[in-house]
Protein backbone atom coordinates (compact mmCIF):
# COMPACT_ATOMS: atom_id res chain seq x y z
CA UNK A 1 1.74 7.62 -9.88
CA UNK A 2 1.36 3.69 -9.95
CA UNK A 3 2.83 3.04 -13.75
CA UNK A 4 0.44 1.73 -16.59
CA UNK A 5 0.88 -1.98 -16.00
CA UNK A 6 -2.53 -3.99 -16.99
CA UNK A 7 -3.43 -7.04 -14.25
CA UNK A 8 -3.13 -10.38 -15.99
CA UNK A 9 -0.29 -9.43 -18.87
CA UNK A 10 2.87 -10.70 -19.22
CA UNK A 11 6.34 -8.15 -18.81
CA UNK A 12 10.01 -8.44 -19.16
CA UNK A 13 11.48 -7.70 -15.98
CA UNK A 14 14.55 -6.18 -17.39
CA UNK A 15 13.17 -4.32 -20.45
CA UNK A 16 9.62 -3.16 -19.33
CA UNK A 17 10.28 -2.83 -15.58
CA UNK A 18 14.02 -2.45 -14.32
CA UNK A 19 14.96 -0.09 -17.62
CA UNK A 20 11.85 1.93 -17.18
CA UNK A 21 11.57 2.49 -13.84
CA UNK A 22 15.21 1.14 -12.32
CA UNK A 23 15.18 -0.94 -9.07
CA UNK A 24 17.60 -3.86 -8.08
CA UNK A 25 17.46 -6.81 -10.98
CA UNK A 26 17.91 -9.31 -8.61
CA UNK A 27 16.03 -10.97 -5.52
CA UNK A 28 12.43 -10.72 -4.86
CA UNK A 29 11.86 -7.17 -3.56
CA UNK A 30 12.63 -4.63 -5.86
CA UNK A 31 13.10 -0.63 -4.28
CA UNK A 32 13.57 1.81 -7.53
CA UNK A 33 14.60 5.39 -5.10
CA UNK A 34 12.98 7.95 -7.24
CA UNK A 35 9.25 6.57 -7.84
CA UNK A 36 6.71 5.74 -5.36
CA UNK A 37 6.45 2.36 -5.53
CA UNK A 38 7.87 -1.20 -4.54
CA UNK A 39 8.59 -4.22 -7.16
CA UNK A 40 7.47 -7.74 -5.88
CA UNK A 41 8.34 -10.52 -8.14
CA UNK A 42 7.80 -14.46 -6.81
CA UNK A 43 8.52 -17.67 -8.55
CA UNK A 44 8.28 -21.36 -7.71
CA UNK A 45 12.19 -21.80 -7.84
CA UNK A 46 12.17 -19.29 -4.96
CA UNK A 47 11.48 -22.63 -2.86
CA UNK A 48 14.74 -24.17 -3.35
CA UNK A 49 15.73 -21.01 -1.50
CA UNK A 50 13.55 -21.34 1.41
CA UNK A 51 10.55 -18.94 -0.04
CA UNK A 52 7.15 -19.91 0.06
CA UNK A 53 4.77 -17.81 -1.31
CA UNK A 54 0.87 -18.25 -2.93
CA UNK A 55 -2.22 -17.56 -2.05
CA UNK A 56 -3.79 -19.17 0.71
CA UNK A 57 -7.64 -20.31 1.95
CA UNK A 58 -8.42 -16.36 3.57
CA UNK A 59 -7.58 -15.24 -0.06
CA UNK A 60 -4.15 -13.74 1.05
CA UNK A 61 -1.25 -13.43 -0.39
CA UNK A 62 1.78 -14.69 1.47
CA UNK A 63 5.00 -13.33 0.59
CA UNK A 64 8.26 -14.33 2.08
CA UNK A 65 10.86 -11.70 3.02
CA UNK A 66 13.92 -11.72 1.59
CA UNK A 67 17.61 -13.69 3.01
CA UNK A 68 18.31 -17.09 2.18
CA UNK A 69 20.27 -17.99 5.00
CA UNK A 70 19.94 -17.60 8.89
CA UNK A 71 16.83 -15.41 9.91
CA UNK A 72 15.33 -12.84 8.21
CA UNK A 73 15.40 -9.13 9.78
CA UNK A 74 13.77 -6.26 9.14
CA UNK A 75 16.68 -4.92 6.73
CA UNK A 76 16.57 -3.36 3.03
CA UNK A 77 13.80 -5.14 1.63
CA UNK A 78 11.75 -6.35 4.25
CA UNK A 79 11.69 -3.08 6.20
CA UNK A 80 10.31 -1.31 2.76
CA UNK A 81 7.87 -3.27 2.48
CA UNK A 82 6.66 -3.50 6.12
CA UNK A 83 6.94 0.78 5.98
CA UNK A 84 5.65 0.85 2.52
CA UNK A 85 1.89 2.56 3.90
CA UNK A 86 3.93 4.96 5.96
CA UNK A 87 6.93 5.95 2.43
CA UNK A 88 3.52 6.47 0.60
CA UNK A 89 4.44 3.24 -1.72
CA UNK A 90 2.20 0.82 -3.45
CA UNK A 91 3.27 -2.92 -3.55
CA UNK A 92 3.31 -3.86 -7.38
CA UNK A 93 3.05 -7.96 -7.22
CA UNK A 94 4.60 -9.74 -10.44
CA UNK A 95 4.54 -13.82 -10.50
CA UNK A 96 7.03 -15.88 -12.56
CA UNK A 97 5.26 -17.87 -15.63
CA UNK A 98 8.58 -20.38 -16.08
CA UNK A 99 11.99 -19.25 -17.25
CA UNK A 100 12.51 -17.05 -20.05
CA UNK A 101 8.32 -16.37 -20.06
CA UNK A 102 8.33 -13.24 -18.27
CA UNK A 103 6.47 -11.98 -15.20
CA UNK A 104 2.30 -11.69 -15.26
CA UNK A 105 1.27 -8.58 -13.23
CA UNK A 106 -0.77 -9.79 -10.40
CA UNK A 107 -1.83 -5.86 -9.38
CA UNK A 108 -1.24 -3.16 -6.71
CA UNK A 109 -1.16 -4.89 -2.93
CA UNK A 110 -1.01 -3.62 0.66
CA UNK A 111 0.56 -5.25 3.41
CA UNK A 112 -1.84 -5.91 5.99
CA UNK A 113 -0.10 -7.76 8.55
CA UNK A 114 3.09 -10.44 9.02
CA UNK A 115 4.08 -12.85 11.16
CA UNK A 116 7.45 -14.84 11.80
CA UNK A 117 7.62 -18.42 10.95
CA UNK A 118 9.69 -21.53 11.27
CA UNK A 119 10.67 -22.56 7.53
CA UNK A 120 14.57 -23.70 6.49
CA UNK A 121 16.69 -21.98 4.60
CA UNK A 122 18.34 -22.38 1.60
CA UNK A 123 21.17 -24.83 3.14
CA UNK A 124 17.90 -26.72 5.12
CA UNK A 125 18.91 -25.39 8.43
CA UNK A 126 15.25 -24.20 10.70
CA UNK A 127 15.12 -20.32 10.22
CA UNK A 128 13.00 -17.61 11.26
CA UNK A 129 10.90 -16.28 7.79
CA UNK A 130 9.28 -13.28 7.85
CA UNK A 131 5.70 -14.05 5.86
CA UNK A 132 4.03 -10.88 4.65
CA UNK A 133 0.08 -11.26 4.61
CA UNK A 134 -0.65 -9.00 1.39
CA UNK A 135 -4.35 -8.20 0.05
CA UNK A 136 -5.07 -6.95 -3.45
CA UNK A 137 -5.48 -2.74 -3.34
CA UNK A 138 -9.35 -2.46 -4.11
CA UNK A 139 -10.97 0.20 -5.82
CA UNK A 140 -13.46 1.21 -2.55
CA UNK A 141 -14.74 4.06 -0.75
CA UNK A 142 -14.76 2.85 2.82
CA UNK A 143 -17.32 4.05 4.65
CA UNK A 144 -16.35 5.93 7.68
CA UNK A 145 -18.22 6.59 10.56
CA UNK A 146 -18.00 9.97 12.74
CA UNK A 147 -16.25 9.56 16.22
CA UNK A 148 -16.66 11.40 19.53
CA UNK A 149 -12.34 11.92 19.39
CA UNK A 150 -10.43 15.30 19.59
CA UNK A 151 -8.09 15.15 16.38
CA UNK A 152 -5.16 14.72 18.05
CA UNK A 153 -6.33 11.83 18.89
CA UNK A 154 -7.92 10.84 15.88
CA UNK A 155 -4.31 11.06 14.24
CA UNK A 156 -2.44 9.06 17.33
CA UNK A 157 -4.79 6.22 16.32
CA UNK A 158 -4.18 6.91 12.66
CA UNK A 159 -0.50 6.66 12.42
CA UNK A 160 -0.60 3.40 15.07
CA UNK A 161 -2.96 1.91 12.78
CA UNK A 162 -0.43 2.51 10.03
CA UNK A 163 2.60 -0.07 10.64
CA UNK A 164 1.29 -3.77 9.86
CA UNK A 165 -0.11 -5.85 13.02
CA UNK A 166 2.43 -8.81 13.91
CA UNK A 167 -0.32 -11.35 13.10
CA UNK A 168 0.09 -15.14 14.01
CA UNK A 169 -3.22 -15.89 11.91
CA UNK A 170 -4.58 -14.72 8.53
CA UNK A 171 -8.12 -15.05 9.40
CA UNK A 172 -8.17 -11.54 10.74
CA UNK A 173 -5.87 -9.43 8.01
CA UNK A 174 -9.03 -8.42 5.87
CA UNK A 175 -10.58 -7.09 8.78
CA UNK A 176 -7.04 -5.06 9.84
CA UNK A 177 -6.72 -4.21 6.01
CA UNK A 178 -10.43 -2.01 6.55
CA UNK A 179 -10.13 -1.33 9.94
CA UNK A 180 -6.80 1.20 9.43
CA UNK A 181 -8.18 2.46 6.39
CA UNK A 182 -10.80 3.81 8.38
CA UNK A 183 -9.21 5.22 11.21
CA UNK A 184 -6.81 6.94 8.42
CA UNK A 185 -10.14 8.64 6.22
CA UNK A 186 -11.64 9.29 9.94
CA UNK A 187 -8.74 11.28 10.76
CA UNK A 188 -8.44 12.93 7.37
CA UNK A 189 -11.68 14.11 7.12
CA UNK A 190 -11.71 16.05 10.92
CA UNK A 191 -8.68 17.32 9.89
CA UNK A 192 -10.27 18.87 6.93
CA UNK A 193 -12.79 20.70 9.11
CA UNK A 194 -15.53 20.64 6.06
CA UNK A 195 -13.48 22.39 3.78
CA UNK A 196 -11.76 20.92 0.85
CA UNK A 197 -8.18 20.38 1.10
CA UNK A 198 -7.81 21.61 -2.74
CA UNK A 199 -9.74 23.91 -3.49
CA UNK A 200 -10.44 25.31 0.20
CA UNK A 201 -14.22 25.26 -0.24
CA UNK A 202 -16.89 24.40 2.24
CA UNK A 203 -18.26 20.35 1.38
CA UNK A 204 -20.61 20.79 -1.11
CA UNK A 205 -23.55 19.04 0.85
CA UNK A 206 -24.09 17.36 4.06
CA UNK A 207 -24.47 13.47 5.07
CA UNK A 208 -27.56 11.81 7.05
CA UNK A 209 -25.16 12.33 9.92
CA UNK A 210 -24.93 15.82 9.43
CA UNK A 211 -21.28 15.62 9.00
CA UNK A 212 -19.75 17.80 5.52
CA UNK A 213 -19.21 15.69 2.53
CA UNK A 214 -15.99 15.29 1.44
CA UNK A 215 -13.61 12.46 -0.07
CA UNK A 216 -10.17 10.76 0.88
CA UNK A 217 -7.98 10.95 -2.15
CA UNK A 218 -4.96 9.52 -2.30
CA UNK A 219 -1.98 11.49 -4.00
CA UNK A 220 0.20 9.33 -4.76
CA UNK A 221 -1.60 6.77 -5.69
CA UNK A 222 -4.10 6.17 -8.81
CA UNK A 223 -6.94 4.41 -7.02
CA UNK A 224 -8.32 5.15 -3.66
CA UNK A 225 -8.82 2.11 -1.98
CA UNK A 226 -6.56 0.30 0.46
CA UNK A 227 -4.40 0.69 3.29
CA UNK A 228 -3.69 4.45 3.73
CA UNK A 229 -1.52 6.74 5.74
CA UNK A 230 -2.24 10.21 6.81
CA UNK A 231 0.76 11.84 5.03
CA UNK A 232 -0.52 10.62 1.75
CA UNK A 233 -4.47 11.03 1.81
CA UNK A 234 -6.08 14.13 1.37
CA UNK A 235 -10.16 15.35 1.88
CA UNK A 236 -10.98 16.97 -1.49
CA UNK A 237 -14.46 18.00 -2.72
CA UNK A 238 -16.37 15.50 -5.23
CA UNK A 239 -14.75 18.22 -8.33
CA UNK A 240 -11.58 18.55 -7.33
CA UNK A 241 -11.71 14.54 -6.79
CA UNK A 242 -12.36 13.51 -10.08
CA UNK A 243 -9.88 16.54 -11.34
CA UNK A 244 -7.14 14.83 -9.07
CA UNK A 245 -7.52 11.73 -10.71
CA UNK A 246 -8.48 12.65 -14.79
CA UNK A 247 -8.11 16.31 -14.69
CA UNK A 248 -5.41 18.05 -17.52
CA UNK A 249 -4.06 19.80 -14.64
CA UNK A 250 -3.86 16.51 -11.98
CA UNK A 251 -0.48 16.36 -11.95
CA UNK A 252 0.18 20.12 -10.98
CA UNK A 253 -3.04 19.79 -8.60
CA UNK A 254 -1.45 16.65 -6.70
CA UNK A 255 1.75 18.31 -6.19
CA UNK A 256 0.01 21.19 -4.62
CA UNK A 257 -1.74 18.56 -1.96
CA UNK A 258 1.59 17.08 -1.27
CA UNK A 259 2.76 19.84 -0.13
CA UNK A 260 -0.08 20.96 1.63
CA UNK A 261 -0.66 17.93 3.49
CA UNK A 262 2.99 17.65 4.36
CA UNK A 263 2.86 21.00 6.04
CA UNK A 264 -0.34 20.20 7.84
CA UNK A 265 1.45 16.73 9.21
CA UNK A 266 5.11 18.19 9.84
């Protein structure tokens, strides 16, 4: 699960993140092997470097990949976090307040969408950058609306909506951002067939539409909302929801959707 780290307070990178947790202690993206999530950390002396990252007018966050010289590739770092949705890791974002201050936790983020752009690199020389478009992970319960699709295809459309778009402007990334989260809980919740993927009981009531109520859940993650991914979303009953999430026995129950999910998506 996403560690205990509160938005808007201050950490030591080495004692409260990389000794906790591990990861690489240098660079900007940060990959510790044995926990499900992916260290971001950005600083205005990245720009000497050729990095250029803030927010921007669309309210996105834009990140620059890592490699200081020549163009950046989809290597290491930047290919985590481009596959980050599909390895079933959140983004943790962690800004720079000067040297020796420590790094202010900015929250959980999803990658949305990227796009390649002209900036130099460290020795001034015109590069390709990679520029990840990154959106704060909000706490939501997208609504989903029932399709005419067979599930296969349900889950082809699902797993294509899953890799970010290569997206010249930012104008459209919020859109994306809901867009594949909705395909994902669409697909989910046919594949769940009305019956809770926890507990295996029928939906407890049905929608307006008719169709069984039931609830993406996320199990590797602590909140729900976001950019999801088939392999890491379940459709779990409103009781075995809120168990999943506060429930003495989540951890135990959350292993037991893992691996049910995992054999129901090979």
């Amino acid at each position: 699960m996403t560690p205990d780290f509160e938005i808007g307070k201050t950490y030591s990178r080495r004692k409260d993140i990389h000794e906790k947790y591990g990861g690489q202690q240098q660079g900007g993206i940060s990959t510790p092997p044995n926990h499900p999530f992916i260290f971001l950390f950005t600083a205005e002396t990245g720009e000497r470097h050729g990095y250029q990252d803030g927010w921007n007018n669309d309210g996105v966050f834009l990140y620059s990949g890592e490699g200081q010289i020549g163009d950046m590739t989809f290597v290491r770092g930047n290919k985590a976090l481009r596959d980050h949705a599909t390895n079933g890791k959140d983004l943790l974002l962690f800004q720079s307040i000067g040297k020796g201050g420590g790094y202010r936790f900015l929250g959980p983020f999803d990658c949305a969408s990227w796009k390649l752009d002209q900036q130099p690199d460290a020795m001034g020389d015109p590069r390709n950058a990679i520029i990840f478009h990154l959106l704060p992970l909000e706490d939501t319960q997208i609504t989903v609306m029932p399709e005419n699709k067979s599930l296969i295809d349900l889950r082809k459309a699902a797993l294509a909506a899953c890799s970010p778009y290569d997206s010249a402007s930012t104008k459209e990334t919020r859109r994306i951002y809901y867009e594949r989260s909705a395909k994902v809980r669409a697909y989910v919740l046919a594949r769940a067939a009305g019956n809770c993927e926890s507990c295996g009981m029928m939906a407890p009531f049905f929608r307006d539409d008719d169709q069984p109520y039931l609830e993406p859940h996320h199990i590797r993650r602590v909140s729900d909302g976001g950019l999801d991914h088939p392999s890491w979303v379940a459709a779990v009953c409103p009781n075995c929801h809120k168990e999943a999430h506060y429930g003495k026995d989540r951890h135990n129950l959350n292993s037991k959707l893992r691996n049910y999910v995992k054999k129901m998506e090979g």
